[in-house]
N, C-alpha and C. Protein backbone atom coordinates (compact mmCIF):
# COMPACT_ATOMS: atom_id res chain seq x y z
N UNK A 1 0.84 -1.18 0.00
CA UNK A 1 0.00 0.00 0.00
C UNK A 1 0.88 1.23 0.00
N UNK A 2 0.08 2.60 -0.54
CA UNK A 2 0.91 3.31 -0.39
C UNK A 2 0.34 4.62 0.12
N UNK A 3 0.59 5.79 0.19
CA UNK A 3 0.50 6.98 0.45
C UNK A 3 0.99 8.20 -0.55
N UNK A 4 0.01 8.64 -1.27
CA UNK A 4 -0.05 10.12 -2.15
C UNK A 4 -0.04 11.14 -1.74
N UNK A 5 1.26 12.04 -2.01
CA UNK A 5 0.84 13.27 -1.14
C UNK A 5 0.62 13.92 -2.43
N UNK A 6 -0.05 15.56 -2.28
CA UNK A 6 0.33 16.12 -3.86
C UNK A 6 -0.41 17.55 -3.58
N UNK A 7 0.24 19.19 -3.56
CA UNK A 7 0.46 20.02 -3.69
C UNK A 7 0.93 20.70 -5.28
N UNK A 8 -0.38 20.89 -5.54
CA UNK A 8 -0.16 21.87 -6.97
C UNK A 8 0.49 21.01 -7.95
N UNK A 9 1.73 21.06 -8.58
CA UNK A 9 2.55 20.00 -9.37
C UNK A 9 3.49 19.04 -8.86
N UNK A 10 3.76 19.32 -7.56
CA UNK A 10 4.48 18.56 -6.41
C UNK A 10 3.67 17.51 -5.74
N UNK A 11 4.56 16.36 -6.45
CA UNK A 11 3.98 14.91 -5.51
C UNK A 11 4.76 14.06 -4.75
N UNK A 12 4.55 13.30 -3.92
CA UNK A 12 5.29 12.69 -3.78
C UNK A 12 4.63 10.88 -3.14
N UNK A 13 4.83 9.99 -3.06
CA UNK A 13 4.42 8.57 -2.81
C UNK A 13 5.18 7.81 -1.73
N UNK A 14 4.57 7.34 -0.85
CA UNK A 14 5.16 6.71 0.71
C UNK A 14 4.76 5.41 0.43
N UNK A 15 5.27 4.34 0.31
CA UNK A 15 4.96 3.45 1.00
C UNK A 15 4.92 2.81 2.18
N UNK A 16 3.87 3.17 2.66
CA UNK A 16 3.32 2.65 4.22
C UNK A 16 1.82 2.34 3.99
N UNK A 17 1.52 2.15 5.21
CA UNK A 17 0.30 1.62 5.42
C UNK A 17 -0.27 2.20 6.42
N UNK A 18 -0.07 3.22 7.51
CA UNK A 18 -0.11 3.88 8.30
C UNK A 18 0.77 5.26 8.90
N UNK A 19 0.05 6.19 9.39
CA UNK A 19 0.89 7.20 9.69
C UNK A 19 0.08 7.76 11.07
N UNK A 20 0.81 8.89 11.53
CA UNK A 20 -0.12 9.99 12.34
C UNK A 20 0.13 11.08 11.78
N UNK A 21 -0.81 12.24 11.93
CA UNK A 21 -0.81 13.48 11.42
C UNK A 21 -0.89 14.71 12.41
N UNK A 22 -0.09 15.62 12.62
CA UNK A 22 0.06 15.95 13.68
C UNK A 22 0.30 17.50 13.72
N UNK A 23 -0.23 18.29 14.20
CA UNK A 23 -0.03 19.63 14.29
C UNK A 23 -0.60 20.41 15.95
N UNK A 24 0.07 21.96 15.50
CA UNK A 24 -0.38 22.74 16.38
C UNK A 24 -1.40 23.81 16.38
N UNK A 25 -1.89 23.38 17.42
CA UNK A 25 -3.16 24.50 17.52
C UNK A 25 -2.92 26.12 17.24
N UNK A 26 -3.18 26.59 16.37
CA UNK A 26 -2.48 28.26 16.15
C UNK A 26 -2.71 29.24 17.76
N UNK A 27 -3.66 29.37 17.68
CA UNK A 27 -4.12 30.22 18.92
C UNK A 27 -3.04 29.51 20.76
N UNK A 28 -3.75 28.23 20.75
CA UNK A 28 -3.76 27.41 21.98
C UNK A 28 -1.86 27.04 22.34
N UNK A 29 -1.82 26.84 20.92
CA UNK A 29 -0.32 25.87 20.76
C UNK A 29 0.00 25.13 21.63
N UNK A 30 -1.61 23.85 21.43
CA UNK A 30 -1.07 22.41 21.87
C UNK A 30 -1.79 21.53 20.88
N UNK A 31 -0.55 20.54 21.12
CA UNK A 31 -0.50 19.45 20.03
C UNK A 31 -1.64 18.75 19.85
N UNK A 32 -2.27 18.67 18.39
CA UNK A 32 -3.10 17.24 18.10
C UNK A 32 -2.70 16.76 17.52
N UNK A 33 -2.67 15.31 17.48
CA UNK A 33 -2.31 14.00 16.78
C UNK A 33 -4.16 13.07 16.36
N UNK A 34 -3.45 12.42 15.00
CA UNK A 34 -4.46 11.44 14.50
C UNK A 34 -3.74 10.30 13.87
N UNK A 35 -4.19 9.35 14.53
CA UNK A 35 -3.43 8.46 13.73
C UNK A 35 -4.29 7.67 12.37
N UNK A 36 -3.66 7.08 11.67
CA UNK A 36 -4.66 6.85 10.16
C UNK A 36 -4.57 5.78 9.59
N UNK A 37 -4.77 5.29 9.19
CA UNK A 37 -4.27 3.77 8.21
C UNK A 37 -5.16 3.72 6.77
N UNK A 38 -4.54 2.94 6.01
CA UNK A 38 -4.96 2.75 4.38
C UNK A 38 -5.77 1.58 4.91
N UNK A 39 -6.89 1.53 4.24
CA UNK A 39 -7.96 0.36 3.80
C UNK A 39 -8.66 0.51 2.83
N UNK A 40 -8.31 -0.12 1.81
CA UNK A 40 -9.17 -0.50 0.84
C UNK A 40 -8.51 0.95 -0.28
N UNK A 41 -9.00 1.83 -0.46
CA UNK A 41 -8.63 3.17 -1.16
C UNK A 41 -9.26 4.16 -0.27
N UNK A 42 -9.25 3.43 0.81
CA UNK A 42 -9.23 4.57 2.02
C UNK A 42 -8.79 5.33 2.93
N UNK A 43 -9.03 6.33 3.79
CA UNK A 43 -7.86 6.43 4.54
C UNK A 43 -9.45 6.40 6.21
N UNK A 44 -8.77 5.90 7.05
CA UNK A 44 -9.77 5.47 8.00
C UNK A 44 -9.11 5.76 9.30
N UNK A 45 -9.85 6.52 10.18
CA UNK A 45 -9.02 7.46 11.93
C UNK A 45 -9.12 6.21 12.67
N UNK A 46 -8.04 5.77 13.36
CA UNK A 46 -8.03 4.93 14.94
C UNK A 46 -8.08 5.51 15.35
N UNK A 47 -8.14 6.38 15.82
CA UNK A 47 -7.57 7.49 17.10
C UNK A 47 -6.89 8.39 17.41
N UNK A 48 -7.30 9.87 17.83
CA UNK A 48 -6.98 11.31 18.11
C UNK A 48 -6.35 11.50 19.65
N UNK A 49 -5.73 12.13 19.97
CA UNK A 49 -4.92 13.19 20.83
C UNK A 49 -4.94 14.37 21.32
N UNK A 50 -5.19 14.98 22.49
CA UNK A 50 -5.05 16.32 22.38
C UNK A 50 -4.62 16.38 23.23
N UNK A 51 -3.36 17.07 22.96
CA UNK A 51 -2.17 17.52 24.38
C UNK A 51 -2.30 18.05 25.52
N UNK A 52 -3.46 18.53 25.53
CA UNK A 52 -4.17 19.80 26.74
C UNK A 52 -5.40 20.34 26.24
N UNK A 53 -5.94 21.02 26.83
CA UNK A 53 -7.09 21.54 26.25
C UNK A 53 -7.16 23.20 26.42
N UNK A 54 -7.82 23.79 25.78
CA UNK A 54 -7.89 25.67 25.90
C UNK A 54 -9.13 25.68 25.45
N UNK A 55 -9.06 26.95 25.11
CA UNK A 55 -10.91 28.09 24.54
C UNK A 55 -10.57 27.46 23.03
N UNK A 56 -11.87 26.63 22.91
CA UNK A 56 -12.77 25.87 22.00
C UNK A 56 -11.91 24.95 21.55
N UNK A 57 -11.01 24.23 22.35
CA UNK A 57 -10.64 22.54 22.15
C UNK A 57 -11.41 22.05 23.43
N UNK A 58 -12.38 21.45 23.64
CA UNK A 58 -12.45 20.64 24.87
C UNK A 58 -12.43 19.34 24.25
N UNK A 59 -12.02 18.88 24.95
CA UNK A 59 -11.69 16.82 24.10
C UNK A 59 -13.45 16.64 24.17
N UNK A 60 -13.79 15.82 23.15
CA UNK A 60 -14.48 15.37 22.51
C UNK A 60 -15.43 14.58 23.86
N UNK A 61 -16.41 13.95 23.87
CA UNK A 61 -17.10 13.37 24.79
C UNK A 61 -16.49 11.97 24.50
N UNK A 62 -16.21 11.38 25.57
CA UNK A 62 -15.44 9.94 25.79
C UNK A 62 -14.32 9.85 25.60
N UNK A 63 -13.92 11.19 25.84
CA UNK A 63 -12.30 11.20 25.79
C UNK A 63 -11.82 10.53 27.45
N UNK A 64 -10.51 10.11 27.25
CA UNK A 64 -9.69 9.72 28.44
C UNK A 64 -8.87 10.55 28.31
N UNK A 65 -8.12 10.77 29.87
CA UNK A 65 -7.14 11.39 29.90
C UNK A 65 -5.92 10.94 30.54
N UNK A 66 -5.15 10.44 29.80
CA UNK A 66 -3.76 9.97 30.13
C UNK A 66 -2.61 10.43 30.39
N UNK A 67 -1.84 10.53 31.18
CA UNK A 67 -0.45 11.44 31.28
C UNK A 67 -0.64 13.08 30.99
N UNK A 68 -2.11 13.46 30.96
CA UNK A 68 -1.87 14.78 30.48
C UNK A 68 -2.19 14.68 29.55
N UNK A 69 -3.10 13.71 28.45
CA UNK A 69 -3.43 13.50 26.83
C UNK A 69 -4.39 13.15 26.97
N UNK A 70 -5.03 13.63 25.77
CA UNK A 70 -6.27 13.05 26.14
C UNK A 70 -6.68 12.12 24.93
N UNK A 71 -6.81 10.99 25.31
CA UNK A 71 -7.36 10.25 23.86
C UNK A 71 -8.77 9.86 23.84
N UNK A 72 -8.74 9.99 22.58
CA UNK A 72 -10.32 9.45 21.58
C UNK A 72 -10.31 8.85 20.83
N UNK A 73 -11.79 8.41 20.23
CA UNK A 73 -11.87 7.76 18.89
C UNK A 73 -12.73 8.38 18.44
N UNK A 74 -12.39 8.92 17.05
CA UNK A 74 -13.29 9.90 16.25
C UNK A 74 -14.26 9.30 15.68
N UNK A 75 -15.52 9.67 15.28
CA UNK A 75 -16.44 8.79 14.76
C UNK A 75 -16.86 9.23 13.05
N UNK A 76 -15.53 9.24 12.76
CA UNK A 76 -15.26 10.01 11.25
C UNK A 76 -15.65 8.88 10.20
N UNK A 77 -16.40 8.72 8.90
CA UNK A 77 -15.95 7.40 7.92
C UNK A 77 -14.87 7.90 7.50
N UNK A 78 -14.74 6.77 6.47
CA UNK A 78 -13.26 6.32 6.05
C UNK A 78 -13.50 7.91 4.77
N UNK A 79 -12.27 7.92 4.51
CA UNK A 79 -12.30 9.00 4.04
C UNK A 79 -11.49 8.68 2.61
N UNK A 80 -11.88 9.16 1.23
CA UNK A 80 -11.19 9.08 -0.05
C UNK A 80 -10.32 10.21 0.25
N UNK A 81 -9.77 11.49 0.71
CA UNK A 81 -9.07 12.48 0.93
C UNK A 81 -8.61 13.37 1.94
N UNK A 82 -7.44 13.49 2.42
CA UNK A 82 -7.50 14.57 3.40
C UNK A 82 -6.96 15.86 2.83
N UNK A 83 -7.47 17.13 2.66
CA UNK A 83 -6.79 18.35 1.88
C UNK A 83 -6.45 19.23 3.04
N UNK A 84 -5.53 19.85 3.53
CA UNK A 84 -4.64 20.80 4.28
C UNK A 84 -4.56 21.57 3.40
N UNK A 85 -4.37 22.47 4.09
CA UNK A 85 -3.68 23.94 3.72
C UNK A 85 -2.29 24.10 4.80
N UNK A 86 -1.71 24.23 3.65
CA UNK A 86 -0.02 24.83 3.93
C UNK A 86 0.13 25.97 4.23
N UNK A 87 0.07 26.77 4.92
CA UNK A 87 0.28 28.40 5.09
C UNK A 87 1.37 28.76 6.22
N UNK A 88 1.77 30.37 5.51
CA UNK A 88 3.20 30.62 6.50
C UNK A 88 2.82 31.24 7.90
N UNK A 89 1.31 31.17 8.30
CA UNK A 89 0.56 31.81 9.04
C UNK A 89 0.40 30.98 10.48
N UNK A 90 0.81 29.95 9.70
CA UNK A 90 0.80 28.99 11.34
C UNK A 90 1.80 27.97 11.45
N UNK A 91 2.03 27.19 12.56
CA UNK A 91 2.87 26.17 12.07
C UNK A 91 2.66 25.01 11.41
N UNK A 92 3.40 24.55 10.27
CA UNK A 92 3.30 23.34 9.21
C UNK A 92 2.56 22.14 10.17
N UNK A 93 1.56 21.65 9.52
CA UNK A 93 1.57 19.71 9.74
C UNK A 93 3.32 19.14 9.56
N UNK A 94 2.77 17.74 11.03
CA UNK A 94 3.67 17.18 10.79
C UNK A 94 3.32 15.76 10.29
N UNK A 95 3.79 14.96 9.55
CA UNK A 95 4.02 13.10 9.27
C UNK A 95 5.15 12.41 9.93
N UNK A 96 4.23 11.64 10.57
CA UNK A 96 4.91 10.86 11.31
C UNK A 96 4.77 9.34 10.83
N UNK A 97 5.96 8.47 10.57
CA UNK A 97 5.94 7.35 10.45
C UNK A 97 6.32 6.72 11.46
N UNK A 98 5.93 5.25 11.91
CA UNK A 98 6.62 4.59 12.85
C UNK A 98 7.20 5.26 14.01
N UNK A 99 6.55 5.86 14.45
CA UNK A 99 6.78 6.65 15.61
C UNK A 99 8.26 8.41 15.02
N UNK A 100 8.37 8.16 13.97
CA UNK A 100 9.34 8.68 13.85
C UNK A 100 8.97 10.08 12.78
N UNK A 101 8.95 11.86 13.54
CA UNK A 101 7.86 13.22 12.93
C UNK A 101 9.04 13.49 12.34
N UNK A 102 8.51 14.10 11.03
CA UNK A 102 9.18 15.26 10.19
C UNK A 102 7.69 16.45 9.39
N UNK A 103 8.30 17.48 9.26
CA UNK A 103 7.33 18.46 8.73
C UNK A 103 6.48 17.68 7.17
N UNK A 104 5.60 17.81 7.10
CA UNK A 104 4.79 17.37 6.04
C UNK A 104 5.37 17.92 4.56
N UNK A 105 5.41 18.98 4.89
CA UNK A 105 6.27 19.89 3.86
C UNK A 105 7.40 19.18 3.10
N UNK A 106 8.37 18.73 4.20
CA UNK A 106 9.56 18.07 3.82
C UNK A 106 9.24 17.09 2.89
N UNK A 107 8.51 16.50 2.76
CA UNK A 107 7.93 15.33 1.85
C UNK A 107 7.63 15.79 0.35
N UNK A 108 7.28 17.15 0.46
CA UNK A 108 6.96 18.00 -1.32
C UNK A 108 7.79 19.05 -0.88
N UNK A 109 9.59 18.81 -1.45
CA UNK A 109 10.09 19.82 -1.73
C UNK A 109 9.29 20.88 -2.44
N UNK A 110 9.59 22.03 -2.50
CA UNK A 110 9.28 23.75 -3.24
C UNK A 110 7.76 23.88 -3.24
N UNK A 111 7.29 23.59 -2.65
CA UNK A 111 5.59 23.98 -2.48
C UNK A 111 5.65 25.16 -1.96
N UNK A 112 4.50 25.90 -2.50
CA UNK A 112 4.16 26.89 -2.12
C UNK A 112 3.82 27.24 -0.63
N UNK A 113 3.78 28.32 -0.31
CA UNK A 113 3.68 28.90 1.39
C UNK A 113 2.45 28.81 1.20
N UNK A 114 1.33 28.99 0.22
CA UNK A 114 0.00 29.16 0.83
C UNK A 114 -0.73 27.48 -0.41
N UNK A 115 -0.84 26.77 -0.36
CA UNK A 115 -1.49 25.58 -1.05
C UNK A 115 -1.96 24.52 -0.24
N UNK A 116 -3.13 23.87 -0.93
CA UNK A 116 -3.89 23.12 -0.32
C UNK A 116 -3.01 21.69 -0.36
N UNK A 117 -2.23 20.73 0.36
CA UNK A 117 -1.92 19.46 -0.12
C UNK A 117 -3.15 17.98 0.38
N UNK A 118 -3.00 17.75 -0.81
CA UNK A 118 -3.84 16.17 -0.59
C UNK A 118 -3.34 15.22 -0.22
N UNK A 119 -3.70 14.20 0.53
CA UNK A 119 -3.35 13.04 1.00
C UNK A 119 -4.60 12.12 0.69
N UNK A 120 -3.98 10.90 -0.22
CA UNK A 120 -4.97 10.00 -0.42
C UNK A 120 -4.21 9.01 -0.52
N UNK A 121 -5.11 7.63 -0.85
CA UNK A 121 -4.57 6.17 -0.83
C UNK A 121 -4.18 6.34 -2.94
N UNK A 122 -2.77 5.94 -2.49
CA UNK A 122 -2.47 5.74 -3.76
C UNK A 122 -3.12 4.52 -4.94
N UNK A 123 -3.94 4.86 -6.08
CA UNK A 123 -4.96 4.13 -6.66
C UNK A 123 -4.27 2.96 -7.38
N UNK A 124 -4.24 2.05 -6.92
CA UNK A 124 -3.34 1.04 -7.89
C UNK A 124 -3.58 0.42 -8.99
C-alpha cells in the first residue's frame, strides 16, 4: 500500500500503510495528533490526541485522559481524501511514520507557502 501526497505540481508517494498526522493549535499551541491507516482506497481514523485543552478545544465526549493527553476515537468514515492547507501563518503539519515526525512539507520539496496538499490512498 501506499500513500499520495500532492500540492499543486508537487507529488510525492510513501509506502506505508499507516501514519499519524500531527499539528499545532495556532491560537492554543497544543499538540493534536491522529493516527490513520490505508484500507481499501481509504484512509480510515483509529484514534486522536489532544495535548491539553484551551478556549474551543475541549476533548471530545469519551475522551480519556492519560499522562496529560487526552485520547479518543473519532467517529469520522473512512475518508477518499485529506486536503490541508499549507500556510506561512501557522505552524506546518507534521508526518509521522513509525513513531518517527518530520514536517509534512519536507515530503513536497518547493511547495508553495499558501497551497492546499492532498493526501490520499495511492490508486493502484
Amino acid at each position: 500500500m501506499s500513500l499520495c501526497l500532492a500540492a499543486g505540481a508537487v507529488s510525492a508517494v510513501l509506502a506505508i500503510e499507516s501514519f499519524t498526522l500531527a499539528w499545532m493549535h495556532s491560537i492554543e499551541k497544543i499538540r493534536w495528533e491522529e493516527d490513520w491507516r490505508i484500507e481499501g482506497h481509504t484512509l480510515v481514523i483509529s484514534e486522536a490526541r489532544i495535548r491539553g485543552s484551551g478556549a474551543g478545544m475541549e476533548p471530545p465526549a469519551g475522551s480519556v485522559l492519560k499522562d496529560g493527553v487526552w485520547h479518543y476515537r473519532p467517529t469520522l468514515p473512512p475518508q477518499k481524501m485529506l486536503r490541508l492547507t499549507h500556510s506561512p501563518h501557522t505552524a506546518g503539519y507534521e508526518l509521522c511514520i513509525d513513531g518517527s515526525c518530520r514536517p509534512l512539507a519536507d515530503h513536497l520539496p518547493r511547495i508553495d507557502n499558501n497551497v492546499v496538499i492532498e493526501i490520499r490512498e495511492c490508486a493502484s
